[in-house]
N, C-alpha and C. Protein backbone atom coordinates (compact mmCIF):
# COMPACT_ATOMS: atom_id res chain seq x y z
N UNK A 1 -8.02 -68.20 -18.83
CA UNK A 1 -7.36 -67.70 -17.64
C UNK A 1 -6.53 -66.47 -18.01
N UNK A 2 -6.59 -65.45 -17.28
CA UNK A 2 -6.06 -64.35 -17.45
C UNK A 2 -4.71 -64.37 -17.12
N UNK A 3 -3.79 -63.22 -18.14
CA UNK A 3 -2.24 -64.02 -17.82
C UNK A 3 -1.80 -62.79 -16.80
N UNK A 4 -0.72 -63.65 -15.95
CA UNK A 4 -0.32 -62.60 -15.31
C UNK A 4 0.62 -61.56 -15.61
N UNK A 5 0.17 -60.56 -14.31
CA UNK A 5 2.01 -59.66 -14.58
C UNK A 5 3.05 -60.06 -14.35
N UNK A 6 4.03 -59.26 -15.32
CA UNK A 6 5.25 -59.83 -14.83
C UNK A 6 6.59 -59.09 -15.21
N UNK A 7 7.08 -58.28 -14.42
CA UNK A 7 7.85 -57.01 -14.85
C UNK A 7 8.83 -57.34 -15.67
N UNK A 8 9.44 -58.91 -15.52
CA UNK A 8 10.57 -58.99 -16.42
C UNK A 8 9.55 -59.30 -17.94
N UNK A 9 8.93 -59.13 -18.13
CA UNK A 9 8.37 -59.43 -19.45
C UNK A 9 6.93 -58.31 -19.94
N UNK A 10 7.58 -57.20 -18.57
CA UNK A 10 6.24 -55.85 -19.20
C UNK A 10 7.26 -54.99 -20.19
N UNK A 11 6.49 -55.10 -21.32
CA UNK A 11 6.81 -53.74 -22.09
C UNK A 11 7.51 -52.74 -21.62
N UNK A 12 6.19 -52.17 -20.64
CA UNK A 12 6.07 -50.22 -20.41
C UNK A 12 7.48 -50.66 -19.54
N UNK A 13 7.23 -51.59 -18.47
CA UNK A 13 8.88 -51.66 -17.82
C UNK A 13 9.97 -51.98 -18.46
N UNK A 14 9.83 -52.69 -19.52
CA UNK A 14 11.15 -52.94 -19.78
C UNK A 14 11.67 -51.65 -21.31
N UNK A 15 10.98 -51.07 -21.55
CA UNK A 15 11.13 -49.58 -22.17
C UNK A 15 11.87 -48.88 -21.24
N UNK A 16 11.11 -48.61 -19.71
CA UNK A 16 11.44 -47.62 -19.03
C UNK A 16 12.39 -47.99 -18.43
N UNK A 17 13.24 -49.17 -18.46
CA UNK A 17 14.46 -49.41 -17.83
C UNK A 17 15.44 -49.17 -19.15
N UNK A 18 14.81 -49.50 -20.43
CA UNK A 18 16.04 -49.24 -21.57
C UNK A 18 16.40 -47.82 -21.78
N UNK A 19 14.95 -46.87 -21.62
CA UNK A 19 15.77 -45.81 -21.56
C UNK A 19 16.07 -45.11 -20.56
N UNK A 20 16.15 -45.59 -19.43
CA UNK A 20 17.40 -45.47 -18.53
C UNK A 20 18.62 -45.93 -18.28
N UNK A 21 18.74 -46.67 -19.39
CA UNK A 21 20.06 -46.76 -19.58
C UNK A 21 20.49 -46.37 -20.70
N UNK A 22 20.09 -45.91 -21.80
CA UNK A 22 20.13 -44.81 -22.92
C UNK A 22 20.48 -43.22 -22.29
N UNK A 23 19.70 -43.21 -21.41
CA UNK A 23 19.92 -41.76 -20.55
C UNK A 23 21.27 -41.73 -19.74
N UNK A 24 21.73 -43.20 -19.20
CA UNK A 24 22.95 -43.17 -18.12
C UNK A 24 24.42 -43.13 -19.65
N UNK A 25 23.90 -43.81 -20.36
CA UNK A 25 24.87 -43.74 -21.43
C UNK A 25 25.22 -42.26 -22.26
N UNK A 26 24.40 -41.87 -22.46
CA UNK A 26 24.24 -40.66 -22.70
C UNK A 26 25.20 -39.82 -21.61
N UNK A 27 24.61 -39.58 -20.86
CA UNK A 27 25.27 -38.55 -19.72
C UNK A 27 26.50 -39.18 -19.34
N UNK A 28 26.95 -40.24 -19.56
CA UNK A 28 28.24 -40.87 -19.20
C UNK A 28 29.16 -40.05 -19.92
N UNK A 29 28.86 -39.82 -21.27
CA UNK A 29 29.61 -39.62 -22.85
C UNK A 29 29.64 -38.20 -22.96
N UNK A 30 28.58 -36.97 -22.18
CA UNK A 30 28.73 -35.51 -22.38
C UNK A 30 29.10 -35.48 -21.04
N UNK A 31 29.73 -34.56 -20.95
CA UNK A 31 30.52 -33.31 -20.00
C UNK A 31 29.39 -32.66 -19.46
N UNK A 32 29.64 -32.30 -18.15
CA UNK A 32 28.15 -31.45 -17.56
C UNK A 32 27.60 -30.52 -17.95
N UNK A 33 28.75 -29.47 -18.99
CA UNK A 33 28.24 -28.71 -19.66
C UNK A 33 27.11 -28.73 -20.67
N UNK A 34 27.62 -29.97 -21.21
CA UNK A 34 26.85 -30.82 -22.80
C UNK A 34 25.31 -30.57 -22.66
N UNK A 35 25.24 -30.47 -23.82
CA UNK A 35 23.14 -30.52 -23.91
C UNK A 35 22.76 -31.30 -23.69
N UNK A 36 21.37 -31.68 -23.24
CA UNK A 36 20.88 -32.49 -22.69
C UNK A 36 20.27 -33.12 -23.91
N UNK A 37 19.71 -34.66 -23.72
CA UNK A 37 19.33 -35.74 -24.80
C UNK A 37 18.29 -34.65 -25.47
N UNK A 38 17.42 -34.18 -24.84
CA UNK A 38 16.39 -33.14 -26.07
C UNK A 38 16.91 -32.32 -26.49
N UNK A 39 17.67 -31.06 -25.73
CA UNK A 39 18.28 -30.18 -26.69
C UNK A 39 18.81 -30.84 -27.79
N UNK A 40 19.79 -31.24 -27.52
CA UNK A 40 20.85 -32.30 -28.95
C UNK A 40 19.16 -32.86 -29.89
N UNK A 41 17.95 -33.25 -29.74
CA UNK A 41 17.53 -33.41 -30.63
C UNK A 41 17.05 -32.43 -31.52
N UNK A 42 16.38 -31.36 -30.19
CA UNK A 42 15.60 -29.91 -31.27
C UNK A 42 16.64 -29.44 -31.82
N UNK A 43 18.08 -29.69 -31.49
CA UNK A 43 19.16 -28.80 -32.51
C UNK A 43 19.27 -29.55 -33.58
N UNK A 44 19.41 -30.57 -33.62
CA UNK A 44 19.48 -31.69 -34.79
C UNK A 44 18.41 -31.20 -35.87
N UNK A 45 17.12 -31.45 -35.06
CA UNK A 45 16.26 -31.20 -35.94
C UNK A 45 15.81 -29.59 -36.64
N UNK A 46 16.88 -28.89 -36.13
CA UNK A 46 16.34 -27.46 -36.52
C UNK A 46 17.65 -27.28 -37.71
N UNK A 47 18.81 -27.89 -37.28
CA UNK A 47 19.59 -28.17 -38.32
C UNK A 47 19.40 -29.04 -39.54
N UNK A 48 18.84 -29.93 -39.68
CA UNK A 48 18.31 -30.34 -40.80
C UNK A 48 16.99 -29.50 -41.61
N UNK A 49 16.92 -28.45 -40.69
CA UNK A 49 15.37 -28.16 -41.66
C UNK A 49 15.33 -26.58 -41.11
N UNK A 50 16.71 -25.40 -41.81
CA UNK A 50 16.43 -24.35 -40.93
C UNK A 50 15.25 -23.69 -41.23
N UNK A 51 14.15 -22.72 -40.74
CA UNK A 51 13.55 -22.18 -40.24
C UNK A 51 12.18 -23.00 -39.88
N UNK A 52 12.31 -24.17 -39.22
CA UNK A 52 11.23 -25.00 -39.26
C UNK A 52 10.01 -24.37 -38.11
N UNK A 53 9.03 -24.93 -38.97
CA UNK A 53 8.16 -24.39 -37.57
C UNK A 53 8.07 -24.99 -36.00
N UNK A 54 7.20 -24.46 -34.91
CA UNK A 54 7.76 -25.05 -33.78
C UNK A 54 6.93 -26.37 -33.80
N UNK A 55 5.54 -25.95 -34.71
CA UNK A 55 4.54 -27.36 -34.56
C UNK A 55 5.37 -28.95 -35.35
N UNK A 56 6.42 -28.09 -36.28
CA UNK A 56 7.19 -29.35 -37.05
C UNK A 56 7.70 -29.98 -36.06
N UNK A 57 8.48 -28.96 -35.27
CA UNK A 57 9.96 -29.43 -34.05
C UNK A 57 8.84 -30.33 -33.26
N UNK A 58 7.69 -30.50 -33.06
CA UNK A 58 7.03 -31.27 -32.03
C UNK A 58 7.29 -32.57 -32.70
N UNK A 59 6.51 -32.96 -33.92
CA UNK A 59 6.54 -34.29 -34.84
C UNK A 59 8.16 -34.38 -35.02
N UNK A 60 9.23 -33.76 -35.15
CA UNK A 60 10.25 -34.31 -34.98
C UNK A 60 10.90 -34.79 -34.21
N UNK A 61 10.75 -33.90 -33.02
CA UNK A 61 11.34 -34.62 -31.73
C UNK A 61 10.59 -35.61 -30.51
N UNK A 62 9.29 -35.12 -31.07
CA UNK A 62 8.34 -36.03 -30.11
C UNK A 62 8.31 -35.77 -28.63
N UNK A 63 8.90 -34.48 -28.52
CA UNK A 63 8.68 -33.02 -27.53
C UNK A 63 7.09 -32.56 -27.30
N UNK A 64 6.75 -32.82 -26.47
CA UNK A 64 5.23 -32.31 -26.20
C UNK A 64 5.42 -30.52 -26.51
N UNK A 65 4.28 -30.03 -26.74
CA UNK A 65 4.51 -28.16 -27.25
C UNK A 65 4.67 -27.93 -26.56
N UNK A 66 3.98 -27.62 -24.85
CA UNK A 66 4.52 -26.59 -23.84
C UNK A 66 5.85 -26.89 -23.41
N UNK A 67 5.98 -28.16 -23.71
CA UNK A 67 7.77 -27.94 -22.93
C UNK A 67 8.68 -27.71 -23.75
N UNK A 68 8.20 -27.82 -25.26
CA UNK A 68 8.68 -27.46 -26.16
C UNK A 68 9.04 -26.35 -26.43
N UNK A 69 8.18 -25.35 -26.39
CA UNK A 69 7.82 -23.78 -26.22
C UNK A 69 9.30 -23.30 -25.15
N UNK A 70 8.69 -24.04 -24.12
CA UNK A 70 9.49 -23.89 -22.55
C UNK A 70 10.98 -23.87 -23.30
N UNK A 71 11.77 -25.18 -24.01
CA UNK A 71 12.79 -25.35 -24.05
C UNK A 71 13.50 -23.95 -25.10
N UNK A 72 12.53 -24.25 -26.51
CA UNK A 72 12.80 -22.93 -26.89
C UNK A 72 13.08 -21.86 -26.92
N UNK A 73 12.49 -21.07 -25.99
CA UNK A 73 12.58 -19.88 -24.81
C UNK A 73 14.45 -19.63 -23.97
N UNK A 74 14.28 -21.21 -23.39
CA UNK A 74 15.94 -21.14 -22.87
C UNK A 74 16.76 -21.55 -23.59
N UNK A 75 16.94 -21.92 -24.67
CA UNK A 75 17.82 -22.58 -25.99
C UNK A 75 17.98 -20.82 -26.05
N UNK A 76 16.80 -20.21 -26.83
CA UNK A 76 16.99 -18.86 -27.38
C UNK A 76 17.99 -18.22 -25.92
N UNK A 77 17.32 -18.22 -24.96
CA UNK A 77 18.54 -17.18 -24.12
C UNK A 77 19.73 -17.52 -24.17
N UNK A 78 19.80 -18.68 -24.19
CA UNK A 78 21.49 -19.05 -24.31
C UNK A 78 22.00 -19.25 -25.38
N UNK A 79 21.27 -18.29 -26.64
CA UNK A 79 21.60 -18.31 -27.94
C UNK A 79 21.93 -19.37 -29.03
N UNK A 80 21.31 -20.57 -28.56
CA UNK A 80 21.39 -21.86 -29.14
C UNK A 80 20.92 -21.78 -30.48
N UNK A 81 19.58 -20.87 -30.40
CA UNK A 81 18.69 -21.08 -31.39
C UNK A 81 17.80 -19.56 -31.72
N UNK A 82 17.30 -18.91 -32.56
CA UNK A 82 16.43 -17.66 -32.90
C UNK A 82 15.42 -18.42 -33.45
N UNK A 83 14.23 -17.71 -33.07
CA UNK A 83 12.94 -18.03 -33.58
C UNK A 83 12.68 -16.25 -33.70
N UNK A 84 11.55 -16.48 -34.93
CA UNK A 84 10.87 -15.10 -35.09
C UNK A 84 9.58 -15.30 -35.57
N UNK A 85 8.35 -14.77 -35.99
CA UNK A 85 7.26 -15.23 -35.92
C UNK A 85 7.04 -14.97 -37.87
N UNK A 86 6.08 -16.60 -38.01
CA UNK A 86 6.26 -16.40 -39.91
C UNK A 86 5.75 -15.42 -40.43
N UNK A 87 5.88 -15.15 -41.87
CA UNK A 87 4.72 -14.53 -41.92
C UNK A 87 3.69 -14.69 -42.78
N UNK A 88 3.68 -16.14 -42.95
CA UNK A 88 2.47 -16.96 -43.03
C UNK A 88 1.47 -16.59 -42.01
N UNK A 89 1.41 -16.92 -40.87
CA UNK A 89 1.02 -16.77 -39.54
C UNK A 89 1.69 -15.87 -38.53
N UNK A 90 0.66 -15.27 -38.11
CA UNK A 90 1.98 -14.35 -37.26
C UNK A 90 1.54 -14.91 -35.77
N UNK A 91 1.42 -16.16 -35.76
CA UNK A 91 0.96 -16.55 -34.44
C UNK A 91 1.70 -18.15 -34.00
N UNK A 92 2.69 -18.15 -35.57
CA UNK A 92 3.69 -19.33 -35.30
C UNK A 92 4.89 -18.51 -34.91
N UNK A 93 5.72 -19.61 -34.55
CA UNK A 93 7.47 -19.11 -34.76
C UNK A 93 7.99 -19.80 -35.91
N UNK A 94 9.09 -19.31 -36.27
CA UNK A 94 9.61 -20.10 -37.35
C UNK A 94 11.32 -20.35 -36.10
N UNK A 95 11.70 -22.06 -36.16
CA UNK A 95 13.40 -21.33 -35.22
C UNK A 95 13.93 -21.77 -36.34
N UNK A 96 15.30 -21.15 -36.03
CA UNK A 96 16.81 -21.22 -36.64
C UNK A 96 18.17 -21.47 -35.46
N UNK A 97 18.81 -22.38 -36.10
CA UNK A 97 20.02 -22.53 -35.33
C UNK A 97 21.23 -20.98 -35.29
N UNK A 98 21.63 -21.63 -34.53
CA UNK A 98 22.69 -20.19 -34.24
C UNK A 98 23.87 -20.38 -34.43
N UNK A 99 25.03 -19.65 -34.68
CA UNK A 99 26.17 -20.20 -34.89
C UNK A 99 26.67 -21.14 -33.69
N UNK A 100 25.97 -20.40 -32.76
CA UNK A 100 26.69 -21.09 -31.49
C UNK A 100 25.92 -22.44 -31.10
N UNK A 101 24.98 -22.44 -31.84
CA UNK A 101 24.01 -23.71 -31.40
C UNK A 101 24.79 -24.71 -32.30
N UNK A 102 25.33 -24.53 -33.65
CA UNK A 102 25.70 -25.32 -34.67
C UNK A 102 27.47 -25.72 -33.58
N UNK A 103 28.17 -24.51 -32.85
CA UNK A 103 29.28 -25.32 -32.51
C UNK A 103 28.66 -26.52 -31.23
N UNK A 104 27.73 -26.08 -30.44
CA UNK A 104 27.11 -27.05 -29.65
C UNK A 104 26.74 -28.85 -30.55
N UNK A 105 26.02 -28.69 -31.00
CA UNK A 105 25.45 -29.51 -31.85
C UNK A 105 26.82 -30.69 -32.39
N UNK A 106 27.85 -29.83 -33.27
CA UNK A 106 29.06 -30.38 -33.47
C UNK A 106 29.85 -31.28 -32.39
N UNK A 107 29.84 -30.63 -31.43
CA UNK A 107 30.62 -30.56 -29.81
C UNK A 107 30.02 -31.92 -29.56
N UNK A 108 28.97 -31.78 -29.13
CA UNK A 108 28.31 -32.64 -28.99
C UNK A 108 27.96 -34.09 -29.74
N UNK A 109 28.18 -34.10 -30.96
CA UNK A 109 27.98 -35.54 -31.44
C UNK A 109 29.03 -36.24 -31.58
N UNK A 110 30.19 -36.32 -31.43
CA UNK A 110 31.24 -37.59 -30.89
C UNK A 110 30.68 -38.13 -29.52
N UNK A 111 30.28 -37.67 -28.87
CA UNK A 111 29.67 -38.22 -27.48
C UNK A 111 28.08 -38.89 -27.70
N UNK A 112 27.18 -38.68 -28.50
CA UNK A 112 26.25 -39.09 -28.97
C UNK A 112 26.39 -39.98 -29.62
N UNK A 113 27.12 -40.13 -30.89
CA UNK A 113 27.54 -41.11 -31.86
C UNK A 113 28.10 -42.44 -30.70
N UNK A 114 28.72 -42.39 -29.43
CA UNK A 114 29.81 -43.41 -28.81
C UNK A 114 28.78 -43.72 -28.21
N UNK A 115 27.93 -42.77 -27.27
CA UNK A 115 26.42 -43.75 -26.22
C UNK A 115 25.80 -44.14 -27.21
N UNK A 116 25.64 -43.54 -28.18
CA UNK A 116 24.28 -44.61 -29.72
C UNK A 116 25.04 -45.89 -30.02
N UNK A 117 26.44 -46.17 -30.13
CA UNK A 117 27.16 -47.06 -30.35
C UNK A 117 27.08 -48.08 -28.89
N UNK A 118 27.33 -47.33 -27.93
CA UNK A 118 27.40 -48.16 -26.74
C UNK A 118 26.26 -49.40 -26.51
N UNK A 119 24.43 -48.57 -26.77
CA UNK A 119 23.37 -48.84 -26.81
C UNK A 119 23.79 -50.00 -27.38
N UNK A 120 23.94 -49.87 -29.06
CA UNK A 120 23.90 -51.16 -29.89
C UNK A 120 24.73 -52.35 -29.43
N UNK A 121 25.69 -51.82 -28.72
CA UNK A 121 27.00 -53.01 -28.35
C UNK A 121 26.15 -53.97 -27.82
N UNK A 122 25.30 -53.76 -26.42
CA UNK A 122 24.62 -54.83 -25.79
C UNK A 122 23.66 -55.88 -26.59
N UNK A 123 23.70 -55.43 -27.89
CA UNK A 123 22.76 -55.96 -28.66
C UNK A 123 23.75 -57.03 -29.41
N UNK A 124 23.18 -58.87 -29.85
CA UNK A 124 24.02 -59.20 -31.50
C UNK A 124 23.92 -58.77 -32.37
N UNK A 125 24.47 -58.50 -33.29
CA UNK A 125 24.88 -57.56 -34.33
C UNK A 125 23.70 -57.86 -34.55
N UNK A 126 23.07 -59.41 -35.26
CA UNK A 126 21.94 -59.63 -36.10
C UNK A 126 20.63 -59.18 -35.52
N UNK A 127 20.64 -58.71 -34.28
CA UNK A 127 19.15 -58.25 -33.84
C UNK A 127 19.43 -56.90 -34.25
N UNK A 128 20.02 -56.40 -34.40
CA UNK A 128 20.35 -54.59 -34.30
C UNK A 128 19.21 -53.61 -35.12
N UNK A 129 19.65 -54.49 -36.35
CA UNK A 129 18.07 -53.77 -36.94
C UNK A 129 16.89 -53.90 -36.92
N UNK A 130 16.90 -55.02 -36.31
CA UNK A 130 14.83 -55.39 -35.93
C UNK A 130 14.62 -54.56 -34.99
N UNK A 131 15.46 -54.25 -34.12
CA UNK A 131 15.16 -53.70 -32.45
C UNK A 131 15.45 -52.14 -33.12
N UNK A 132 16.05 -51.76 -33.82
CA UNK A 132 16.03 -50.00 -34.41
C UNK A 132 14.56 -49.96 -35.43
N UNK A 133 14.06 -51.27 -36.23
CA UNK A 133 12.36 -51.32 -36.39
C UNK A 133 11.57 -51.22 -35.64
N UNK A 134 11.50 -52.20 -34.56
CA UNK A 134 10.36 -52.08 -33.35
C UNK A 134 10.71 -50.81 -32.62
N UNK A 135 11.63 -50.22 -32.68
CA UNK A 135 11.27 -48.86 -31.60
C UNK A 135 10.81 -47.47 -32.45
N UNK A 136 11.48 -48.30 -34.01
CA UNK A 136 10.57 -46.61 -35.21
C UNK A 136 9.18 -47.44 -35.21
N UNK A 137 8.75 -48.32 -34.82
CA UNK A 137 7.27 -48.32 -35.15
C UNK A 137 6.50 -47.97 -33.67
N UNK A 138 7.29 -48.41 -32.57
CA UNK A 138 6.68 -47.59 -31.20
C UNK A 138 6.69 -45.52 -31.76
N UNK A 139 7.95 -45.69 -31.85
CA UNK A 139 8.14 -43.89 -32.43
C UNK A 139 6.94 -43.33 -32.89
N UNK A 140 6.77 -43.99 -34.33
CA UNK A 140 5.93 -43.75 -35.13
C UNK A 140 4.26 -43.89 -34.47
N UNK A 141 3.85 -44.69 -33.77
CA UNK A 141 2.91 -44.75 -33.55
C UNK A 141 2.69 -43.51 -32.22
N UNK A 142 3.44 -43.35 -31.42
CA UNK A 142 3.64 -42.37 -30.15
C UNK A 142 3.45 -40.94 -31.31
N UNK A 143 4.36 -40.59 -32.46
CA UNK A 143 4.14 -39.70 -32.59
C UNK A 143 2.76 -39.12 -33.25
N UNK A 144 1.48 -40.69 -34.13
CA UNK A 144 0.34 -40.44 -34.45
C UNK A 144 -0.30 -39.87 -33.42
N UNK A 145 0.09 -40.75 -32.30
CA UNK A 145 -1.08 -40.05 -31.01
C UNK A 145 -0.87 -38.63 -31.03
N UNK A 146 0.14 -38.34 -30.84
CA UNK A 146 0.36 -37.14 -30.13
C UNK A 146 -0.11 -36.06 -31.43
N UNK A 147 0.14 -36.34 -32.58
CA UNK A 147 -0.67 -35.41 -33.89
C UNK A 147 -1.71 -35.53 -33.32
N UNK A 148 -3.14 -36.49 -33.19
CA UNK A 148 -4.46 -36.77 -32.41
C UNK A 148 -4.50 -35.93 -31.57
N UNK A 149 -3.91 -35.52 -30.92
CA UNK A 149 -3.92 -35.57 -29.81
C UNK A 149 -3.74 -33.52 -29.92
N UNK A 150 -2.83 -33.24 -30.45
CA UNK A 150 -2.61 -31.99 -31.09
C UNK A 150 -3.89 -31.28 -31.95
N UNK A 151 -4.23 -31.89 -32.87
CA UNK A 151 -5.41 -31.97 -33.59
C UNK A 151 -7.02 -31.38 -32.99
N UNK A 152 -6.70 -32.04 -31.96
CA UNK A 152 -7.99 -31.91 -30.83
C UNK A 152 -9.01 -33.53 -31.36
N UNK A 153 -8.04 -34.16 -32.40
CA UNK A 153 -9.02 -35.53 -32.74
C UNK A 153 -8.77 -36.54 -31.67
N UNK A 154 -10.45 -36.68 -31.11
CA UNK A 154 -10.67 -37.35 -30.18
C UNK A 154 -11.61 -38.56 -30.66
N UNK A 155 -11.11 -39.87 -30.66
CA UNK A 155 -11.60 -40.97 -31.43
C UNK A 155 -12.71 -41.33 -30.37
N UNK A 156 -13.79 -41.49 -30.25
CA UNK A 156 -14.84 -42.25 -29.71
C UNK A 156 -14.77 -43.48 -29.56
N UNK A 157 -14.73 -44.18 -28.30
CA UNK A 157 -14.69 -45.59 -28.72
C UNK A 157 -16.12 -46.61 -28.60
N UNK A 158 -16.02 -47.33 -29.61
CA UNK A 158 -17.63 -48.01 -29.39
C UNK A 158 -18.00 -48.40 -28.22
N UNK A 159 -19.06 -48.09 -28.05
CA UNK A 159 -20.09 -49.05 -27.37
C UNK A 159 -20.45 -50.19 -27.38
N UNK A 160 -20.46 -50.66 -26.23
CA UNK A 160 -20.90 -51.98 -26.23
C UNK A 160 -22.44 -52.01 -25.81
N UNK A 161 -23.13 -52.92 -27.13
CA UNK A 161 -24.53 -52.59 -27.25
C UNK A 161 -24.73 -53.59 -26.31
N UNK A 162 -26.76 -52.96 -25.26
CA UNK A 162 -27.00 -53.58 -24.19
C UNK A 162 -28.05 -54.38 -25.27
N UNK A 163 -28.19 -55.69 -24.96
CA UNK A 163 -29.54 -56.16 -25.38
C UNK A 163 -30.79 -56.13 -24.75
C-alpha cells in the first residue's frame, strides 16, 4: 500500500518552513539597511578566498550563476566587491572584497552570529550537531547537482527493458 502525504512529515515542506524561519530570524537581527542572507554569504565567501573566481562563488554559496552574475554586478555598484577579468581566462572574473564590503561584512555578523544562535536555541543541545550533519549532507548533495548540472553532465536514466 502506498504511503500517504502528509505535510507535517514532508521533507520539501518541512525545509521550506525551516527556512522561513531562518529567513524571519535573520531579518529580525539586521537593520533594513543590512545585507541580505546571500550577500552576507558571497561576502563571506569572497573574504575567505580573495580573488576567487565567480564559478568558485557558485560552489560556495550555492548561488545559481545568473543570479549570481546579477548579484555581483549590484554588490560591485555599491562597491561591496571588484571583480576584473583573470588572466588565465579572459572570459572569467576574478572578485575581491572592498574595503567597504569588509566594513559591511563586519557590521553585519553580530546579527548573523545571534539569528545562527537563535536557529540552534529551538533545538536540544544534543540534536544540534546531527541536524548541522543532515543539512551539510542535503548542502552537499544540492551543491553536486548543481556542479552536474553546470557541467552540462546529464545522467541518463535506465530503461526499463520491455520483454
Amino acid at each position: 500500500m502506498a504511503k500517504t502525504f502528509d505535510l507535517a512529515t514532508s521533507p520539501s515542506h518541512l525545509l521550506r518552513r525551516a527556512n522561513q524561519f531562518a529567513n524571519d530570524l535573520y531579518t529580525e537581527e539586521q537593520d533594513s539597511k543590512a545585507l541580505t542572507q546571500r550577500q552576507f554569504a558571497v561576502l563571506f565567501a569572497v573574504d575567505k578566498q580573495e580573488g576567487v573566481s565567480q564559478t568558485a562563488l557558485v560552489r560556495a554559496t550555492g548561488i545559481d550563476r545568473s543570479t549570481l552574475a546579477d548579484m555581483i554586478v549590484r554588490m560591485t555598484n555599491k562597491d561591496l566587491l571588484a571583480r576584473k577579468r583573470t588572466e588565465e581566462d579572459q572570459r572569467a572574473n576574478s572578485v575581491k572584497i572592498t574595503a567597504a564590503g569588509r566594513r559591511a561584512l563586519r557590521s553585519a555578523m553580530p546579527s548573523v552570529m545571534k539569528a545562527e544562535s537563535r536557529i540552534l536555541d529551538v533545538l536540544p543541545a544534543r540534536l544540534r550537531n546531527d541536524f548541522i550533519k543532515c543539512l551539510t549532507t542535503i548542502a552537499q548533495a544540492a551543491t553536486e547537482a548543481q556542479l552536474g548540472e553546470d557541467e552540462g553532465a546529464v545522467k541518463a536514466k535506465p530503461r526499463k527493458r520491455r520483454n
